[in-house]
N, C-alpha and C. Protein backbone atom coordinates (compact mmCIF):
# COMPACT_ATOMS: atom_id res chain seq x y z
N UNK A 1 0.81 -1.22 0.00
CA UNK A 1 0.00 0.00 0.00
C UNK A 1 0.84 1.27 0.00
N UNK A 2 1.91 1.20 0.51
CA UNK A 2 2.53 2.81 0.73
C UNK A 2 3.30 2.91 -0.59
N UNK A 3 3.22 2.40 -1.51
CA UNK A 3 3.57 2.67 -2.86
C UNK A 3 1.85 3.46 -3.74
N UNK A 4 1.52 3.30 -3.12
CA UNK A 4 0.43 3.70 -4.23
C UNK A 4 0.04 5.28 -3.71
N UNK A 5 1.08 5.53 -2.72
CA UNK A 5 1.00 7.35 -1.91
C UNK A 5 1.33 7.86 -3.02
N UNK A 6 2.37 7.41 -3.94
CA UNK A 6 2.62 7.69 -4.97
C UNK A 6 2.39 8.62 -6.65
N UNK A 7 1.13 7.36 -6.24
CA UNK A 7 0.75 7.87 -7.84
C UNK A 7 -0.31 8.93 -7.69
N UNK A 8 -0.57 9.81 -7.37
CA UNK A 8 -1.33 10.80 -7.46
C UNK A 8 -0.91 12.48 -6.86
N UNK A 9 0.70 12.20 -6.59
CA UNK A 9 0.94 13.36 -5.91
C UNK A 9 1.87 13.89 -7.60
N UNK A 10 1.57 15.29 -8.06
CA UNK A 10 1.98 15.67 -9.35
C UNK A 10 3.68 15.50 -9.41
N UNK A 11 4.22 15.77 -8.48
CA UNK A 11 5.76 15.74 -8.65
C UNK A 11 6.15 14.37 -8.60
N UNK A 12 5.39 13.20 -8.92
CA UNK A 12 6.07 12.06 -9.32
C UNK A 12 6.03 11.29 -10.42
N UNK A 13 5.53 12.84 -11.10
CA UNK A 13 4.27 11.99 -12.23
C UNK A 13 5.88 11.37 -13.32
N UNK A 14 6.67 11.51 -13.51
CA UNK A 14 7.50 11.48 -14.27
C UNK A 14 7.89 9.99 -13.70
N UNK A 15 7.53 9.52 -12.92
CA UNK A 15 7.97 7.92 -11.76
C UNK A 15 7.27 6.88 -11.66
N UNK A 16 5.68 7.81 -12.41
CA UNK A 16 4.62 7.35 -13.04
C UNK A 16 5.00 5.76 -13.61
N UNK A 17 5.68 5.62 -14.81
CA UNK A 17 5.00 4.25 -15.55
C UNK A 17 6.06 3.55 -14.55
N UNK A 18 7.68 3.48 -13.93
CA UNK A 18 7.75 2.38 -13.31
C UNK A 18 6.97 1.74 -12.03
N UNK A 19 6.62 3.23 -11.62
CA UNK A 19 5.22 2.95 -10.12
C UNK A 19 4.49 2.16 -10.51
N UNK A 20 3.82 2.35 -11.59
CA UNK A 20 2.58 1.43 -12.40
C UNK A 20 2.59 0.05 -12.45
N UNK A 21 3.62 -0.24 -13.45
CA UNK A 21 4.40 -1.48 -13.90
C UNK A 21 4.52 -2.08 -12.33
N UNK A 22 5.31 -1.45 -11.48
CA UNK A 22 5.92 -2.22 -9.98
C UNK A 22 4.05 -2.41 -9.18
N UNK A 23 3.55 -1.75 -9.38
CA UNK A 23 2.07 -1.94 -8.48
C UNK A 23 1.02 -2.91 -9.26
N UNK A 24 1.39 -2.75 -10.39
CA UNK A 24 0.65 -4.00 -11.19
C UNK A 24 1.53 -5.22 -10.99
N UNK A 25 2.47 -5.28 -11.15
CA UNK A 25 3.01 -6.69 -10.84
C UNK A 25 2.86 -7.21 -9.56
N UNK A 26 2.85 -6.31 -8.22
CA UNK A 26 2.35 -6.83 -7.09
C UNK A 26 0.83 -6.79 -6.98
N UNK A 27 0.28 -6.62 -7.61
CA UNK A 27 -1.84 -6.86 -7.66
C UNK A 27 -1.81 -7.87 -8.10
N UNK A 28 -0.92 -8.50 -9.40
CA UNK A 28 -1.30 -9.86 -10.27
C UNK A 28 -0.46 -10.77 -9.28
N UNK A 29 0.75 -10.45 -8.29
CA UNK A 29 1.35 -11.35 -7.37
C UNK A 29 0.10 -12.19 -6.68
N UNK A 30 -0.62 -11.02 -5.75
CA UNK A 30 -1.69 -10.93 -4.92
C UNK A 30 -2.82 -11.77 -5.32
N UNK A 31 -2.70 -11.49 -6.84
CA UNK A 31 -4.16 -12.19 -7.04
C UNK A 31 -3.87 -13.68 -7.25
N UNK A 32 -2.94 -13.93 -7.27
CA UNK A 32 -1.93 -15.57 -8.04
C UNK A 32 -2.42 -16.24 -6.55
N UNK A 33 -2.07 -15.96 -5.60
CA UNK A 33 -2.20 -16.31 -4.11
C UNK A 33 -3.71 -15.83 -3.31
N UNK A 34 -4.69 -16.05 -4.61
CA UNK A 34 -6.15 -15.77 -3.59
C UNK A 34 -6.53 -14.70 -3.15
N UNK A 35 -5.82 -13.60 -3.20
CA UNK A 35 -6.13 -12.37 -2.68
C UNK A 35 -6.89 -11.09 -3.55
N UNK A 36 -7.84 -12.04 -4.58
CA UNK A 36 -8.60 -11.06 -5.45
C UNK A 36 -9.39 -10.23 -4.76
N UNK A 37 -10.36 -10.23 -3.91
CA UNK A 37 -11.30 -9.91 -3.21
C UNK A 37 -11.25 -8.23 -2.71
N UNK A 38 -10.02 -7.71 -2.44
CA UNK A 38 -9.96 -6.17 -2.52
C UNK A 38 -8.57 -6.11 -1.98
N UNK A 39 -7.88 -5.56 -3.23
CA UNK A 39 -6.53 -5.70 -3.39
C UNK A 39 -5.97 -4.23 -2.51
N UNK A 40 -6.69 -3.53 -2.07
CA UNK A 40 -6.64 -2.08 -1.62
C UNK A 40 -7.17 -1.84 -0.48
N UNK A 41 -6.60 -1.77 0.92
CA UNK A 41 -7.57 -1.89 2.13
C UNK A 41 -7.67 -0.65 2.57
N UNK A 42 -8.84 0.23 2.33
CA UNK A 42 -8.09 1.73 2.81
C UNK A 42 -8.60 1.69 3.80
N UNK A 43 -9.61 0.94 4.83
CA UNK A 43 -9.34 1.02 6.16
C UNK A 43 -8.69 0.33 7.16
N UNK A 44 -7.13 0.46 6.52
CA UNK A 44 -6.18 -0.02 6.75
C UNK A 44 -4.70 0.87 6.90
N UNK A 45 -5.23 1.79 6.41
CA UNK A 45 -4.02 3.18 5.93
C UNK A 45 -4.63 4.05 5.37
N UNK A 46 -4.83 4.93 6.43
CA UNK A 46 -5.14 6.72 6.02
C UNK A 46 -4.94 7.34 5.50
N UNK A 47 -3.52 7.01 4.63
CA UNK A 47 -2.74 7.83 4.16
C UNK A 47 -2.85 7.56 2.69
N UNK A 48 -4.01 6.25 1.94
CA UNK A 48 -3.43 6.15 0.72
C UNK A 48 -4.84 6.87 0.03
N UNK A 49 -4.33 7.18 -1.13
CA UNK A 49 -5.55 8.28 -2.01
C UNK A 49 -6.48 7.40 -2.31
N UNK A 50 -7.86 8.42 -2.22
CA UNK A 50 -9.33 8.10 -2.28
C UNK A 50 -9.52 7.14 -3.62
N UNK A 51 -10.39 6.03 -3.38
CA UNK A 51 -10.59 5.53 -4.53
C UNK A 51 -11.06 6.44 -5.85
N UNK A 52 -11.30 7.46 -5.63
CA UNK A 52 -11.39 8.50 -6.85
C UNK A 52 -10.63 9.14 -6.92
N UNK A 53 -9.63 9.14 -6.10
CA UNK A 53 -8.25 10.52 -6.88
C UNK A 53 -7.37 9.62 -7.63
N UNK A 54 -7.39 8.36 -7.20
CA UNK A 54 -6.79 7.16 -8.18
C UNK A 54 -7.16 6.81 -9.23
N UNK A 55 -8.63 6.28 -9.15
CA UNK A 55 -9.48 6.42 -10.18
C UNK A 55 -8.87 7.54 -11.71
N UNK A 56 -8.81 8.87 -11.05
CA UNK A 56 -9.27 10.30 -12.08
C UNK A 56 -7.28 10.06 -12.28
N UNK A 57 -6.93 10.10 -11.32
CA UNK A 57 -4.97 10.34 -11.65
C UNK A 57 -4.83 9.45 -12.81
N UNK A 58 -4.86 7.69 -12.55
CA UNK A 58 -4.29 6.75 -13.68
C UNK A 58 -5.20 6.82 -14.93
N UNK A 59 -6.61 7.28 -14.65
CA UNK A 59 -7.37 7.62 -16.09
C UNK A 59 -7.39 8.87 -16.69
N UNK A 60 -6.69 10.19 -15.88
CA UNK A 60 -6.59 11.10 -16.71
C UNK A 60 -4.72 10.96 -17.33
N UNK A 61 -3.84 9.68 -16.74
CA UNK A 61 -2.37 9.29 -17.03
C UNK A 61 -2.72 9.03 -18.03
N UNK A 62 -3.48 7.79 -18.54
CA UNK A 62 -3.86 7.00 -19.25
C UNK A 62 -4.68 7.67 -20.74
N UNK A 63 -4.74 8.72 -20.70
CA UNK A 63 -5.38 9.42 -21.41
C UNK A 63 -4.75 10.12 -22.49
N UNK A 64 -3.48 10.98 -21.53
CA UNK A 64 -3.23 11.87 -21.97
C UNK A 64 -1.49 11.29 -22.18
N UNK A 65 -1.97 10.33 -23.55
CA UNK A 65 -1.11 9.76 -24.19
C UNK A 65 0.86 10.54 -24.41
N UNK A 66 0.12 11.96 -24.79
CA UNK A 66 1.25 12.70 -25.22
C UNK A 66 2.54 12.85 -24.60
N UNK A 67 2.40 11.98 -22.83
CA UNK A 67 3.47 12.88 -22.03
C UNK A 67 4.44 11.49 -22.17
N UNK A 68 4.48 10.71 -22.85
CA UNK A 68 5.67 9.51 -23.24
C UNK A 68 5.62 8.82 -21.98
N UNK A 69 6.82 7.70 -22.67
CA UNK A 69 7.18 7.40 -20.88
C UNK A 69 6.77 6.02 -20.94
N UNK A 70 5.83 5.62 -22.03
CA UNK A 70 5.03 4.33 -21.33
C UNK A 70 3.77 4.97 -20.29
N UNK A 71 3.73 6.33 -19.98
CA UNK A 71 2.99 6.17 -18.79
C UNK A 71 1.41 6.03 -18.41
N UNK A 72 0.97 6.23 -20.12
CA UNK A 72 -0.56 5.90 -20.30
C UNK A 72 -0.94 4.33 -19.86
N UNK A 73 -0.37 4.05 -21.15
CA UNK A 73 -0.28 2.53 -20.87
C UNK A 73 -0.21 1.97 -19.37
N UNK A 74 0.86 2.12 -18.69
CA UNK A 74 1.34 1.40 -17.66
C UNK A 74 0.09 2.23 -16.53
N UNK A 75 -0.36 3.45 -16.44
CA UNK A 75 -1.41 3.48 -15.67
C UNK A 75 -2.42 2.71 -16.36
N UNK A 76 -3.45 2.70 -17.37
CA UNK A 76 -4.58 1.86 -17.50
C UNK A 76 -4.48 0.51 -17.04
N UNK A 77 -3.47 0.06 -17.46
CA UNK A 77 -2.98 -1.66 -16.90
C UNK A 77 -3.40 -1.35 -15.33
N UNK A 78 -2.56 -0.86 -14.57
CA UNK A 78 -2.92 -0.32 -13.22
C UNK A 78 -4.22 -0.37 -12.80
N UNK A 79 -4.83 0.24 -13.94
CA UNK A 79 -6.93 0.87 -13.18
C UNK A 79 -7.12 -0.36 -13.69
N UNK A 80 -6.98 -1.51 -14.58
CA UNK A 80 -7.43 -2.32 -15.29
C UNK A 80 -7.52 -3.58 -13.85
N UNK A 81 -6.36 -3.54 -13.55
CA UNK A 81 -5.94 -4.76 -12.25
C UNK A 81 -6.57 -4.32 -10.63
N UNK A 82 -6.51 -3.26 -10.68
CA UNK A 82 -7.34 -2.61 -9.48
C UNK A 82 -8.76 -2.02 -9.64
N UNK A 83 -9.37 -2.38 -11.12
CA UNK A 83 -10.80 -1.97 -10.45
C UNK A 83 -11.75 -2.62 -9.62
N UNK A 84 -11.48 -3.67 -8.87
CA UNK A 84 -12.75 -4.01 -8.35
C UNK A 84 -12.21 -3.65 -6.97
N UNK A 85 -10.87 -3.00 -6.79
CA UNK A 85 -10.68 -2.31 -5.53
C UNK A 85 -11.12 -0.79 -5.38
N UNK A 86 -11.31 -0.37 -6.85
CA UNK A 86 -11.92 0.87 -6.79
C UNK A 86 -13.37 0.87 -6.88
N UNK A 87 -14.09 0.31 -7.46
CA UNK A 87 -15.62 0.29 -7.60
C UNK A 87 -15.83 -1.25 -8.36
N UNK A 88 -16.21 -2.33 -7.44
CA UNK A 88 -16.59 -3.45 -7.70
C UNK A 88 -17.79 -3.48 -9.18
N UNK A 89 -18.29 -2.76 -9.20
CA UNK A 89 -19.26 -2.41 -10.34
C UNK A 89 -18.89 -2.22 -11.64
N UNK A 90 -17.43 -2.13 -11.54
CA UNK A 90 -16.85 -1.29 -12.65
C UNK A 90 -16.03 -2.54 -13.50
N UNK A 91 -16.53 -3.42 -13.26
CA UNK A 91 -15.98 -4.55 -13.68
C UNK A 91 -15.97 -5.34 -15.26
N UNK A 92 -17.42 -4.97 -15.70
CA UNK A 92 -17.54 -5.56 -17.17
C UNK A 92 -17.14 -4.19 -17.97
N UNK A 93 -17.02 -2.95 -17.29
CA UNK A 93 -16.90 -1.34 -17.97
C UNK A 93 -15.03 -1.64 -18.35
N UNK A 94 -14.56 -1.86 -17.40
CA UNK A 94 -12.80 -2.04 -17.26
C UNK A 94 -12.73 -3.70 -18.04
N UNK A 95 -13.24 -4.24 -18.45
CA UNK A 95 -12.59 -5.75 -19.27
C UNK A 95 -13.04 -5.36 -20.55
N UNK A 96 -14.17 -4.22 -20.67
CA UNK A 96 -14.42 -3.98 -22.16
C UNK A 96 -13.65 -2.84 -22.75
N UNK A 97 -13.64 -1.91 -22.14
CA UNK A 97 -13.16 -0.65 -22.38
C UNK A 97 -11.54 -0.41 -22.39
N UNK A 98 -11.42 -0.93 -21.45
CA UNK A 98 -9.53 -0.54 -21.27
C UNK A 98 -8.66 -0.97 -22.02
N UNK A 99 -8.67 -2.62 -22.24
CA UNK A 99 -7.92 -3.56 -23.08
C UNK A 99 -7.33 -2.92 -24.62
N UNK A 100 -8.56 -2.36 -25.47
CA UNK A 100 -8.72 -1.51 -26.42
C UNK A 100 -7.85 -0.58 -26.46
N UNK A 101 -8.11 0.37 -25.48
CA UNK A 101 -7.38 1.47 -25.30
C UNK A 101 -5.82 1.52 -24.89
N UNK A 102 -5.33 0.45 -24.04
CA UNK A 102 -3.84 0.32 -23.85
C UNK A 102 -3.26 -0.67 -25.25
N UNK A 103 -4.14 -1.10 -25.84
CA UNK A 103 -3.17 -1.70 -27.29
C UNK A 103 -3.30 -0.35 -28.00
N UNK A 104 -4.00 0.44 -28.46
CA UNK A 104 -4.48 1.54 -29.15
C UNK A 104 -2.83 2.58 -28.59
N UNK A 105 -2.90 3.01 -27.58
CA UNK A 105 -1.51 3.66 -27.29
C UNK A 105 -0.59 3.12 -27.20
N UNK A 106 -0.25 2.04 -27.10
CA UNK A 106 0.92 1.06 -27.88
C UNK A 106 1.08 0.90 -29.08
N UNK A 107 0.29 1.68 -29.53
CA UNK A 107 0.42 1.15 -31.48
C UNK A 107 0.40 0.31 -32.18
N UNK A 108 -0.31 -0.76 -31.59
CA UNK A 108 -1.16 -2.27 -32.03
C UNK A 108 -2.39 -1.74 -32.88
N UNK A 109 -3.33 -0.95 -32.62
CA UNK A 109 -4.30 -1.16 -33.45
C UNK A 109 -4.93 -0.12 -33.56
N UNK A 110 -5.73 0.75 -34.38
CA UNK A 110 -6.53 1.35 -34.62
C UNK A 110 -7.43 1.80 -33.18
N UNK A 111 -8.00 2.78 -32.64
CA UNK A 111 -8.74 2.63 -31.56
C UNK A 111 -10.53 3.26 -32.76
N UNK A 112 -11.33 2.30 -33.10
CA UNK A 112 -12.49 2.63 -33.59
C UNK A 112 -13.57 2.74 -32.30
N UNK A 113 -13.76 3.92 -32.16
CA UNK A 113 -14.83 4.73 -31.24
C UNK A 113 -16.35 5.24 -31.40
């Protein structure tokens, strides 16, 4: 958890895609070992950002393709592996929607909208 203080404070944004990459590889660790169920305990630590400043940070990262880095990419992967720690609901929205969009800024495929 105290890695993910991280991703939403602006002066790290440049620390952005290896944060990403390193927090996604420990969510898919987590989930390998049973621990799908809510990968994010925030009443557990006070200190880590609201499921919506995370939410809006890795989807407005993820967006705004232009700033290099890998760092679009490597945030959506991020919201992709942690949404049902951010909004359990958001589940068939993030397996349809995202996948698309991180090959699309990798330059795999066309993004048709």
């Amino acid at each position: 958890p105290f890695l993910l203080q991280f991703v939403t404070p602006v002066q790290f944004t440049s620390a952005l895609a290896p944060l990403c990459k390193s927090l996604m590889h420990l969510a898919l660790k987590k989930q390998e070992e049973g621990e799908s169920a809510s990968l994010i305990r925030y009443d557990l630590n006070a200190n880590l950002p609201s499921p919506y400043a995370l939410t809006t940070r890795l989807l407005v990262s993820g967006l705004v393709w232009v700033l290099g880095g890998g760092r679009g990419a490597a945030a959506l992967r991020l919201l992709h592996v942690l949404h049902s720690s951010v909004h359990p609901a958001l589940d068939q929205l993030w397996s349809k929607k995202l996948p698309p969009l991180v090959e699309h800024l990798e330059g795999g495929k066309r993004l048709l909208l």
